[in-house]
PDB file of N, CA and C in Angstrom:
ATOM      1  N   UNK A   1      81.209 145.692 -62.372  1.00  0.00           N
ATOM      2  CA  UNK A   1      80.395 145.948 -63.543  1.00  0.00           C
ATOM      3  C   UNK A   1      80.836 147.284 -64.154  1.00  0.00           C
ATOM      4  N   UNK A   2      81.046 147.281 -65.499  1.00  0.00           N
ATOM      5  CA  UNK A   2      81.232 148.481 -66.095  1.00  0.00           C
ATOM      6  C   UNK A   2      80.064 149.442 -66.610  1.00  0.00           C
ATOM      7  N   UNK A   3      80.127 150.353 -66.049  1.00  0.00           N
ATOM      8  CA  UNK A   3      78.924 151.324 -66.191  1.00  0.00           C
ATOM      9  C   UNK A   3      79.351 152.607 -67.408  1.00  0.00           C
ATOM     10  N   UNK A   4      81.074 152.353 -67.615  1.00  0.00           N
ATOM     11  CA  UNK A   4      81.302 153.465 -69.211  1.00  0.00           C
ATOM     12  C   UNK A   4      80.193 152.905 -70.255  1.00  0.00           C
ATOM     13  N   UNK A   5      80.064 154.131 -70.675  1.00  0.00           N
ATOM     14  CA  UNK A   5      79.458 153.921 -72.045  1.00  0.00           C
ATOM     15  C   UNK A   5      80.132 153.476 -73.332  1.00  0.00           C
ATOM     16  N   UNK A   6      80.044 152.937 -74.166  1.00  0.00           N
ATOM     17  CA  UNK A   6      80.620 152.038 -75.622  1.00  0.00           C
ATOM     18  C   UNK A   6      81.740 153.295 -76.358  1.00  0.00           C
ATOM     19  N   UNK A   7      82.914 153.099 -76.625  1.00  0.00           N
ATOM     20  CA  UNK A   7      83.168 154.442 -77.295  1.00  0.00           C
ATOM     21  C   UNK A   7      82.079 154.858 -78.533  1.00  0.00           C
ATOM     22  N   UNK A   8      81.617 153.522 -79.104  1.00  0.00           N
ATOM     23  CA  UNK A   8      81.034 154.104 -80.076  1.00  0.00           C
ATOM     24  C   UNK A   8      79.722 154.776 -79.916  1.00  0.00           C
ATOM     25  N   UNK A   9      79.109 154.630 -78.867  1.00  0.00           N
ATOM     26  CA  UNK A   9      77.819 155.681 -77.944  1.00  0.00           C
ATOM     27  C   UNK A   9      78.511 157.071 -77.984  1.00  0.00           C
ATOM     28  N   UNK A  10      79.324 157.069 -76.844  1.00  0.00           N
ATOM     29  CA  UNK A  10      79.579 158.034 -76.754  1.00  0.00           C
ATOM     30  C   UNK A  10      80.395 158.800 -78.129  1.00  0.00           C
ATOM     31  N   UNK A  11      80.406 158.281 -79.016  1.00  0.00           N
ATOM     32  CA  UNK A  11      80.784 159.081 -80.638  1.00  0.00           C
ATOM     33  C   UNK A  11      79.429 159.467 -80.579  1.00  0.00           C
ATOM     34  N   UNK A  12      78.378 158.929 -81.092  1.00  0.00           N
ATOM     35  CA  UNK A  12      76.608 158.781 -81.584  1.00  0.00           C
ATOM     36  C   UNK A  12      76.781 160.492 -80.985  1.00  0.00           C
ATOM     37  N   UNK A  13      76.810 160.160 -79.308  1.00  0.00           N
ATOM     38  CA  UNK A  13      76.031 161.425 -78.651  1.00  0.00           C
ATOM     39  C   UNK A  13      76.857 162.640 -78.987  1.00  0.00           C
ATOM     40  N   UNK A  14      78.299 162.300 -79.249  1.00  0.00           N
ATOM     41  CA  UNK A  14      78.449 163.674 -79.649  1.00  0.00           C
ATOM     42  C   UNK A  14      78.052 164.256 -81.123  1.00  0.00           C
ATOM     43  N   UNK A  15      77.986 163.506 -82.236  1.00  0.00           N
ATOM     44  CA  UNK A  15      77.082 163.461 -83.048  1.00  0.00           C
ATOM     45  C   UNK A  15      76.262 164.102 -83.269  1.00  0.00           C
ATOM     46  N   UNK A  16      75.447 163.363 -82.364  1.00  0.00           N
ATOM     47  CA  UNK A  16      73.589 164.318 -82.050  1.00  0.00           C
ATOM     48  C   UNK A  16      73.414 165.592 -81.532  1.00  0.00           C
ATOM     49  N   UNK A  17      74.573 165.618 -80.112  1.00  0.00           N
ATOM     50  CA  UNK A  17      75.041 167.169 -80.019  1.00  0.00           C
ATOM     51  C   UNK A  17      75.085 168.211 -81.050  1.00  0.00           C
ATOM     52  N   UNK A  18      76.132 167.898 -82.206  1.00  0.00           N
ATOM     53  CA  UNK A  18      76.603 168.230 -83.222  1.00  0.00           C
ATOM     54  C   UNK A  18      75.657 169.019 -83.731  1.00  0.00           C
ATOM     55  N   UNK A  19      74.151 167.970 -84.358  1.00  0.00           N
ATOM     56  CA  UNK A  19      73.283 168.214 -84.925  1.00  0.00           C
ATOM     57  C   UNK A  19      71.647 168.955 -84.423  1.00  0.00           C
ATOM     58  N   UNK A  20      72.306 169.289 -83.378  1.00  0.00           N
ATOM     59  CA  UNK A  20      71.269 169.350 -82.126  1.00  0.00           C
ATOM     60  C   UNK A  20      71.664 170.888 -82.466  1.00  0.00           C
ATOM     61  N   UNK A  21      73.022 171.412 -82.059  1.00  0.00           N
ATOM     62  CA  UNK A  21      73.739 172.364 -82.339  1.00  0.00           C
ATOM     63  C   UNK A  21      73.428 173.473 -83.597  1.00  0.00           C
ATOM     64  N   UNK A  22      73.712 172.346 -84.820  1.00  0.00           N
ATOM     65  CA  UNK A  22      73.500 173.233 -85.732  1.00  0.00           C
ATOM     66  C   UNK A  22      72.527 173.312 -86.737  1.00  0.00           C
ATOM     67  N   UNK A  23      71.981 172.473 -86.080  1.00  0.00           N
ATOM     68  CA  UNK A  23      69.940 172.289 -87.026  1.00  0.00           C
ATOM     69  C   UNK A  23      68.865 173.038 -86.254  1.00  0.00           C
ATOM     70  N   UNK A  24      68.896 172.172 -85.211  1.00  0.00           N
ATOM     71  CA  UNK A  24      67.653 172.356 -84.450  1.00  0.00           C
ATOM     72  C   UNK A  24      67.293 173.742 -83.955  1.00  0.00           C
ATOM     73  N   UNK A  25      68.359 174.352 -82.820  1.00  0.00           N
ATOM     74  CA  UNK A  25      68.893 175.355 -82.470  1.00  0.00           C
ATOM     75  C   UNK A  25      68.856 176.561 -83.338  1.00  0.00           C
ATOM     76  N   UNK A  26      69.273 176.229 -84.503  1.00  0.00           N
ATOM     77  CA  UNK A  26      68.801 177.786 -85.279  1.00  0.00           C
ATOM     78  C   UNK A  26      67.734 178.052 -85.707  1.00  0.00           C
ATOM     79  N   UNK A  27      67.006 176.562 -85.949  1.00  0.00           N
ATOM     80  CA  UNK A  27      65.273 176.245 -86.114  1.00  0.00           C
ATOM     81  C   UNK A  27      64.542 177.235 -84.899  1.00  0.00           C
ATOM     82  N   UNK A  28      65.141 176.716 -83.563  1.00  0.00           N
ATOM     83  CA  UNK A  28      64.538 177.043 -82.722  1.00  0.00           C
ATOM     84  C   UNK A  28      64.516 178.752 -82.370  1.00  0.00           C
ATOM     85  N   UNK A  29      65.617 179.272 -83.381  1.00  0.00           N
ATOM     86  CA  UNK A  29      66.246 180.894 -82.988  1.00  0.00           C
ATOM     87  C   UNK A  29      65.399 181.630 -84.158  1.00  0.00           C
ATOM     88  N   UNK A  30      64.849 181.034 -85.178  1.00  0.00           N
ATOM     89  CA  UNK A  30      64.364 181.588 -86.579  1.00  0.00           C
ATOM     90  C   UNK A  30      63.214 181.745 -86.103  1.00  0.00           C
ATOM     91  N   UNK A  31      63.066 183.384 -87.018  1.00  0.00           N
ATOM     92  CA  UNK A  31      61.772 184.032 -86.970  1.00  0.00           C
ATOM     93  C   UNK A  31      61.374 184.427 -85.183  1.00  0.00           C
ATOM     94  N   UNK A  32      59.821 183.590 -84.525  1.00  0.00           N
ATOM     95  CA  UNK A  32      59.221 183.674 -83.264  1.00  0.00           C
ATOM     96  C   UNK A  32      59.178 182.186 -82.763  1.00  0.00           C
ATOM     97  N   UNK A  33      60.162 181.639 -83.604  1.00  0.00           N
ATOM     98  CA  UNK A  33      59.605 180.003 -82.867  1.00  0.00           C
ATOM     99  C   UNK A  33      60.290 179.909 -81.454  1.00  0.00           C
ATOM    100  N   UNK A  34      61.077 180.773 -81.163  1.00  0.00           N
ATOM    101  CA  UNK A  34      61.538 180.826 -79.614  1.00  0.00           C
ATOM    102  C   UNK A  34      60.420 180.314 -78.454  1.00  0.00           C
ATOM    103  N   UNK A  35      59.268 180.949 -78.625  1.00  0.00           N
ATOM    104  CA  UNK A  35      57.977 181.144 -77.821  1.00  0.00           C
ATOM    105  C   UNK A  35      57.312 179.340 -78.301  1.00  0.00           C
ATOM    106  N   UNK A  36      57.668 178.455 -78.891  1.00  0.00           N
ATOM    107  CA  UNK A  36      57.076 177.376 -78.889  1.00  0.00           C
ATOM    108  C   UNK A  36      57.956 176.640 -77.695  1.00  0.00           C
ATOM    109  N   UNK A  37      59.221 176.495 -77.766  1.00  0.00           N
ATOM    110  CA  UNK A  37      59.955 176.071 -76.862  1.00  0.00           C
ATOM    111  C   UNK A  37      60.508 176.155 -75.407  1.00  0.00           C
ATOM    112  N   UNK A  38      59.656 177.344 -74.838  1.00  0.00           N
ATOM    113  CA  UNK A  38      59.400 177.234 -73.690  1.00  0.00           C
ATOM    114  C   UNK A  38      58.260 176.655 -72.949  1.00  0.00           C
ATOM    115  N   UNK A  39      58.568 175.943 -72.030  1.00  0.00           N
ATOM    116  CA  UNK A  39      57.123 174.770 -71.516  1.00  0.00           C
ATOM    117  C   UNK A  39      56.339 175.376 -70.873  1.00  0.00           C
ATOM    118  N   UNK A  40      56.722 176.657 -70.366  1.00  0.00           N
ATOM    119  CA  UNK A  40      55.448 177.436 -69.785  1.00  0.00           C
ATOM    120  C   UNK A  40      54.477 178.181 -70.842  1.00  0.00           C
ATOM    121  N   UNK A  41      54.684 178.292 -71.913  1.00  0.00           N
ATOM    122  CA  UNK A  41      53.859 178.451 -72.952  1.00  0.00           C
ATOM    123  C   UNK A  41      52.907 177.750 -73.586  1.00  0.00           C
ATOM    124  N   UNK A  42      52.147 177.038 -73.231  1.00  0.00           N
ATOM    125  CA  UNK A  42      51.417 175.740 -73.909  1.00  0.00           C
ATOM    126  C   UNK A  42      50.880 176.675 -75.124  1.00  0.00           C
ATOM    127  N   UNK A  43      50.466 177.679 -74.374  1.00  0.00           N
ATOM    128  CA  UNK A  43      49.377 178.682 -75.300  1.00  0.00           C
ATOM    129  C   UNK A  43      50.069 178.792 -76.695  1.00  0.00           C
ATOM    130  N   UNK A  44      50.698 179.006 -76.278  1.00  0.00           N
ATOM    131  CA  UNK A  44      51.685 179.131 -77.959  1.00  0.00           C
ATOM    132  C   UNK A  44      51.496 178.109 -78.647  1.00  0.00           C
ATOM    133  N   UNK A  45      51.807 176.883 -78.191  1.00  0.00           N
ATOM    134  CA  UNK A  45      51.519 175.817 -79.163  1.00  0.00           C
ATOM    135  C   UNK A  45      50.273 175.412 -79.329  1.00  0.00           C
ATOM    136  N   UNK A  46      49.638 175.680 -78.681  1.00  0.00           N
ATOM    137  CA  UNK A  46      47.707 175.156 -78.475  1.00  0.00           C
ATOM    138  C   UNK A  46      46.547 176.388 -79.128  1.00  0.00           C
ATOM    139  N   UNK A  47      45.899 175.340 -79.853  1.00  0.00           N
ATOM    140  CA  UNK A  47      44.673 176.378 -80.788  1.00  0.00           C
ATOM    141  C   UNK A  47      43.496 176.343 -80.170  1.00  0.00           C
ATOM    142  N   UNK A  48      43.256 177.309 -79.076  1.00  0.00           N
ATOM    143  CA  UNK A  48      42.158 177.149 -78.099  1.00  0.00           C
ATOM    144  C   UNK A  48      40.896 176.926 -79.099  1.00  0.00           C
ATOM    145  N   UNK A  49      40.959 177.730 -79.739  1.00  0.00           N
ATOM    146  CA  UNK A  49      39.185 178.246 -81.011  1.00  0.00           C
ATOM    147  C   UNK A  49      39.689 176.845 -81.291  1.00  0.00           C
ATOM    148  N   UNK A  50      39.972 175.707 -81.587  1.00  0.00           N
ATOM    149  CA  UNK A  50      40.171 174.538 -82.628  1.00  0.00           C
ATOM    150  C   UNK A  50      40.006 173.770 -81.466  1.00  0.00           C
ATOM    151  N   UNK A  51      39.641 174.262 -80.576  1.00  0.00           N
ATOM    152  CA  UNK A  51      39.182 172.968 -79.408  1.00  0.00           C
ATOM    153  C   UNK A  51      40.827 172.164 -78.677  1.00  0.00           C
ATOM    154  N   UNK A  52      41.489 172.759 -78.990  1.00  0.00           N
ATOM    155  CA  UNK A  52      42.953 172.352 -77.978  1.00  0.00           C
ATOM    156  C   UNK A  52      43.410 172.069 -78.841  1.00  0.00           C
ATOM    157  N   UNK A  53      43.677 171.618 -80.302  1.00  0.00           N
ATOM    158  CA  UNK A  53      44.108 171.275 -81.713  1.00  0.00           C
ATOM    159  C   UNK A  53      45.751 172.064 -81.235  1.00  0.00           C
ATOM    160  N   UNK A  54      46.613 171.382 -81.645  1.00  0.00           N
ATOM    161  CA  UNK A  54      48.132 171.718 -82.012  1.00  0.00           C
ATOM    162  C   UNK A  54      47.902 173.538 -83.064  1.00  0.00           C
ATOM    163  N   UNK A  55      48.880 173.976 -82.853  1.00  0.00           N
ATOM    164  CA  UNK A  55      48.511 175.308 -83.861  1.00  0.00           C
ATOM    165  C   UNK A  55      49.281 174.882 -84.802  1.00  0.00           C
ATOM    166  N   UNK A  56      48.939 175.563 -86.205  1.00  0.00           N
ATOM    167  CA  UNK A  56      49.247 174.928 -87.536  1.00  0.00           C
ATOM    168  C   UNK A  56      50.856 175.613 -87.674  1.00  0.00           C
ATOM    169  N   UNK A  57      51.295 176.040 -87.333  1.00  0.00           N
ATOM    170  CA  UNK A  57      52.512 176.804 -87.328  1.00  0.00           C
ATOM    171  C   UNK A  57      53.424 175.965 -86.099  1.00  0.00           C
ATOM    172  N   UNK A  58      52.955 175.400 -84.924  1.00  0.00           N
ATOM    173  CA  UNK A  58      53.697 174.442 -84.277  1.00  0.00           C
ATOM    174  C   UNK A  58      53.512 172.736 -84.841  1.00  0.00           C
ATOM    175  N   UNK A  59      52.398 172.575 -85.443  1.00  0.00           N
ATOM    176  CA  UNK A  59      52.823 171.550 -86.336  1.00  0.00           C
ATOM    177  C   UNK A  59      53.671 171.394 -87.685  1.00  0.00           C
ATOM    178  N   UNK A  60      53.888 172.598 -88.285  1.00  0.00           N
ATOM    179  CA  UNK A  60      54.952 172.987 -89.008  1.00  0.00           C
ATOM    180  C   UNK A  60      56.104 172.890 -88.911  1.00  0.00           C
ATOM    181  N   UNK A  61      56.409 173.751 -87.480  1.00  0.00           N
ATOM    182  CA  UNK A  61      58.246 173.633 -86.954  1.00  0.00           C
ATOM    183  C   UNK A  61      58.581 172.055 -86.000  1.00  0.00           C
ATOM    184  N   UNK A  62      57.618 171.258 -86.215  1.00  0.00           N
ATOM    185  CA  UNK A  62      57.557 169.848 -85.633  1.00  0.00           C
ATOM    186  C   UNK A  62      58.404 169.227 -86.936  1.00  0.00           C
ATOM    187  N   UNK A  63      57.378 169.259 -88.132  1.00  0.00           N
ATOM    188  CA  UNK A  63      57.804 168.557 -89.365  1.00  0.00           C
ATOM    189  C   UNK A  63      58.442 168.646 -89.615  1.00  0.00           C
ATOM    190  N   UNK A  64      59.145 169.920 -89.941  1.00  0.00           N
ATOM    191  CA  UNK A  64      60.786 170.908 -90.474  1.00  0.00           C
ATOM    192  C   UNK A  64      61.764 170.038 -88.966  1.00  0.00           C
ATOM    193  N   UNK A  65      61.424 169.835 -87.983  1.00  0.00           N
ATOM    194  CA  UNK A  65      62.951 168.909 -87.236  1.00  0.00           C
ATOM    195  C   UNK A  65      62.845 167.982 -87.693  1.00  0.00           C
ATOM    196  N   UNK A  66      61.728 167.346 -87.671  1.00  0.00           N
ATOM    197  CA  UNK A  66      61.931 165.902 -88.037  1.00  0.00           C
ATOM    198  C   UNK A  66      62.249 165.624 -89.404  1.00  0.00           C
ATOM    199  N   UNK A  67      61.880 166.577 -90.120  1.00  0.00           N
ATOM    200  CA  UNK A  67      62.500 166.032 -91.616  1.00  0.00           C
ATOM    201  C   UNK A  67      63.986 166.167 -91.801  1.00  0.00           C
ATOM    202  N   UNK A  68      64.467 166.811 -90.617  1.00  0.00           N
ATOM    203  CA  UNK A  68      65.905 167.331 -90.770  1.00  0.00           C
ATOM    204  C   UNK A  68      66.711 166.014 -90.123  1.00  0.00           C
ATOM    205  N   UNK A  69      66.208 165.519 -89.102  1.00  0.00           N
ATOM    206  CA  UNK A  69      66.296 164.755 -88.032  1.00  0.00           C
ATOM    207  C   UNK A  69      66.756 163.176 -89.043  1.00  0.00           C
ATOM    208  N   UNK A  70      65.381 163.035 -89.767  1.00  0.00           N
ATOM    209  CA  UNK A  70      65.592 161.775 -90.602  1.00  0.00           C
ATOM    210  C   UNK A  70      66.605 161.802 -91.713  1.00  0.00           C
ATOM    211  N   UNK A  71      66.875 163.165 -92.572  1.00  0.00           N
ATOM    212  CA  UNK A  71      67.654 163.406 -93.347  1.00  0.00           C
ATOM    213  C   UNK A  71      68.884 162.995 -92.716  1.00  0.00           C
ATOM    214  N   UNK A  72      69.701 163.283 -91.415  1.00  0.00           N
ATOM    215  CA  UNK A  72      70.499 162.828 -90.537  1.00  0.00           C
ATOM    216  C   UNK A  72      70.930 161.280 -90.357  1.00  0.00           C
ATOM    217  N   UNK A  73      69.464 161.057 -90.742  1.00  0.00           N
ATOM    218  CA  UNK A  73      69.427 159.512 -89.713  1.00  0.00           C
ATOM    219  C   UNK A  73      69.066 159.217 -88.874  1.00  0.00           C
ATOM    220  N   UNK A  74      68.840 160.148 -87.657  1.00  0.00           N
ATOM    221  CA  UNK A  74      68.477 160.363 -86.063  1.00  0.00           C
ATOM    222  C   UNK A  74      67.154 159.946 -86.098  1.00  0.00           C
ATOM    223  N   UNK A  75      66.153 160.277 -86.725  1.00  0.00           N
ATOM    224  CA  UNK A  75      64.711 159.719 -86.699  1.00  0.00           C
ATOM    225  C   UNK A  75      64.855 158.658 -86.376  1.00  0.00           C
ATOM    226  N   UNK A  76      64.812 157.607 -87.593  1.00  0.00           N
ATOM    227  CA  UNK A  76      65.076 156.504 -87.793  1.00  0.00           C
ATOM    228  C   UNK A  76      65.820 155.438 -86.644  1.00  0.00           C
ATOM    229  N   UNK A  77      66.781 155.797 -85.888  1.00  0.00           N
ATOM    230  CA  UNK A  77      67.249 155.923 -85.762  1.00  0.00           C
ATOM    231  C   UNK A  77      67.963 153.953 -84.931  1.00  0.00           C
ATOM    232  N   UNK A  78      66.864 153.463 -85.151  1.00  0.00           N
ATOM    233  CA  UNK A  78      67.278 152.117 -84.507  1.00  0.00           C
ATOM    234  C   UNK A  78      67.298 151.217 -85.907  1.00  0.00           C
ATOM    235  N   UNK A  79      66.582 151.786 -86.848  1.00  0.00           N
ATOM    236  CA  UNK A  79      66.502 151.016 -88.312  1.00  0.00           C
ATOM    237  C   UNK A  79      68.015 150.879 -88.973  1.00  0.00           C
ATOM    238  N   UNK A  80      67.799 149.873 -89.694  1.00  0.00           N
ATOM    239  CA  UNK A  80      68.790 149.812 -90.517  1.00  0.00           C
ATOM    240  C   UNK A  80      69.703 151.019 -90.975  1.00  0.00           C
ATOM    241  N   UNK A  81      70.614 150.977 -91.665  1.00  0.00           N
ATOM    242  CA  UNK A  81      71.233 151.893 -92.335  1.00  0.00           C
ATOM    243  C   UNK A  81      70.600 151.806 -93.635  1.00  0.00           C
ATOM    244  N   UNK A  82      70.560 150.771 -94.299  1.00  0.00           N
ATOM    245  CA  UNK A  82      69.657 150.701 -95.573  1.00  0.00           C
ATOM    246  C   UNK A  82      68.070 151.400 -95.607  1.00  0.00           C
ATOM    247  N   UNK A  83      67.704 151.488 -94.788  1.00  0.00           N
ATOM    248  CA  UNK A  83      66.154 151.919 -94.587  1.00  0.00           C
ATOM    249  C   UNK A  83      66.719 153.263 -93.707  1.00  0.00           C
ATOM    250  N   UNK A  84      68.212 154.375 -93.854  1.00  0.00           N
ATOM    251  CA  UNK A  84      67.638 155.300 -93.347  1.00  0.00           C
ATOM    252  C   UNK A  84      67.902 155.866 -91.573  1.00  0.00           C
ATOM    253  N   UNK A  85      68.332 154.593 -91.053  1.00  0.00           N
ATOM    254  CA  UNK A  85      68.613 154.755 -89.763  1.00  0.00           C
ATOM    255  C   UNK A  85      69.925 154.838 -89.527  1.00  0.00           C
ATOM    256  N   UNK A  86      70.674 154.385 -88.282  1.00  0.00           N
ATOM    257  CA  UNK A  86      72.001 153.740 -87.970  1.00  0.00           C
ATOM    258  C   UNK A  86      71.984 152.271 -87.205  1.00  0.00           C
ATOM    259  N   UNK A  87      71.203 151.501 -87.424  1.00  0.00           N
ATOM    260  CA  UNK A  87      71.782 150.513 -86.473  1.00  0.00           C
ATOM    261  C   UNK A  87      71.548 150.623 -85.353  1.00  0.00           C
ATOM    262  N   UNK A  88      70.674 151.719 -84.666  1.00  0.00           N
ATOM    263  CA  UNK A  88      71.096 151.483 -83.124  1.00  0.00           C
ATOM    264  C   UNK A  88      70.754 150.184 -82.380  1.00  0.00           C
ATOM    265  N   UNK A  89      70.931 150.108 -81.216  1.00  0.00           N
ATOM    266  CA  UNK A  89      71.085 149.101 -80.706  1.00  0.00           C
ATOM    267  C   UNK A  89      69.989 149.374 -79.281  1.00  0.00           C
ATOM    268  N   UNK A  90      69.449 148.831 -78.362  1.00  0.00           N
ATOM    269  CA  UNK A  90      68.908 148.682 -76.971  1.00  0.00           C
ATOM    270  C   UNK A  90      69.472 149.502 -76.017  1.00  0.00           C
ATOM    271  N   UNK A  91      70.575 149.595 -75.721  1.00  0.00           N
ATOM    272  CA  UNK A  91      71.389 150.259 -74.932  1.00  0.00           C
ATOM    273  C   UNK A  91      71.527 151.706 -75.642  1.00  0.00           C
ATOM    274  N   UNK A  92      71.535 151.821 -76.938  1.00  0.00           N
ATOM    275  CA  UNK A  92      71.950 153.142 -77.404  1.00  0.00           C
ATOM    276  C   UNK A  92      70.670 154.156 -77.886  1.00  0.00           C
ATOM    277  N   UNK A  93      69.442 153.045 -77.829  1.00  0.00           N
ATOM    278  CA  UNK A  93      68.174 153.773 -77.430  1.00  0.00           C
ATOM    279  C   UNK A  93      67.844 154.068 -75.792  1.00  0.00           C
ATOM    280  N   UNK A  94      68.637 153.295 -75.076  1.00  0.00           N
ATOM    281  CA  UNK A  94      67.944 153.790 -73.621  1.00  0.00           C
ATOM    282  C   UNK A  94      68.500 155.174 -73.314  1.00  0.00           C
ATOM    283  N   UNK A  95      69.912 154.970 -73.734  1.00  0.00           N
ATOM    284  CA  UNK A  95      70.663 156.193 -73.579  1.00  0.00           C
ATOM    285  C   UNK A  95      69.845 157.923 -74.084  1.00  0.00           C
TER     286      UNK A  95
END
């Protein structure tokens, strides 16, 4: 049984690398959003006074990836190409 991955997967992931690289990553370096992305921080992302509510500034830098994400295609990412996605496939979502 062949357990390589598709060349064309392994294109996708370097891809996403790519964009992982030079979107997300500087998202994540701008301004204080550093302190959302560590998992020992919940506090950072959590609005205790709002009853555990997301904080409005980590639902912010949520929207800003994902709008970047879909602009990409990556959202989307099992949808059509016409609607926005690539095509993925079963295998290239498990991945």
């Amino acid at each position: 049984m062949d357990f390589n991955l598709p060349p064309e997967l392994a294109a996708y992931l370097e891809e996403l690398d790519r964009f992982i690289a030079a979107e997300i990553k500087p998202l994540e370096q701008a301004d204080d959003n550093i302190r959302f992305f560590d998992h020992r921080r919940e506090h950072a992302r959590t609005d205790w006074d709002a009853g555990g509510l997301p904080r409005h500034e980590w639902e912010a830098l949520l929207a800003e990836a994902r709008r970047r994400a879909d602009k990409a295609g990556h959202f989307r990412f099992a949808l059509p190409k016409e609607l926005g996605g690539k095509a993925g496939g079963n295998l290239a979502m498990a991945v």
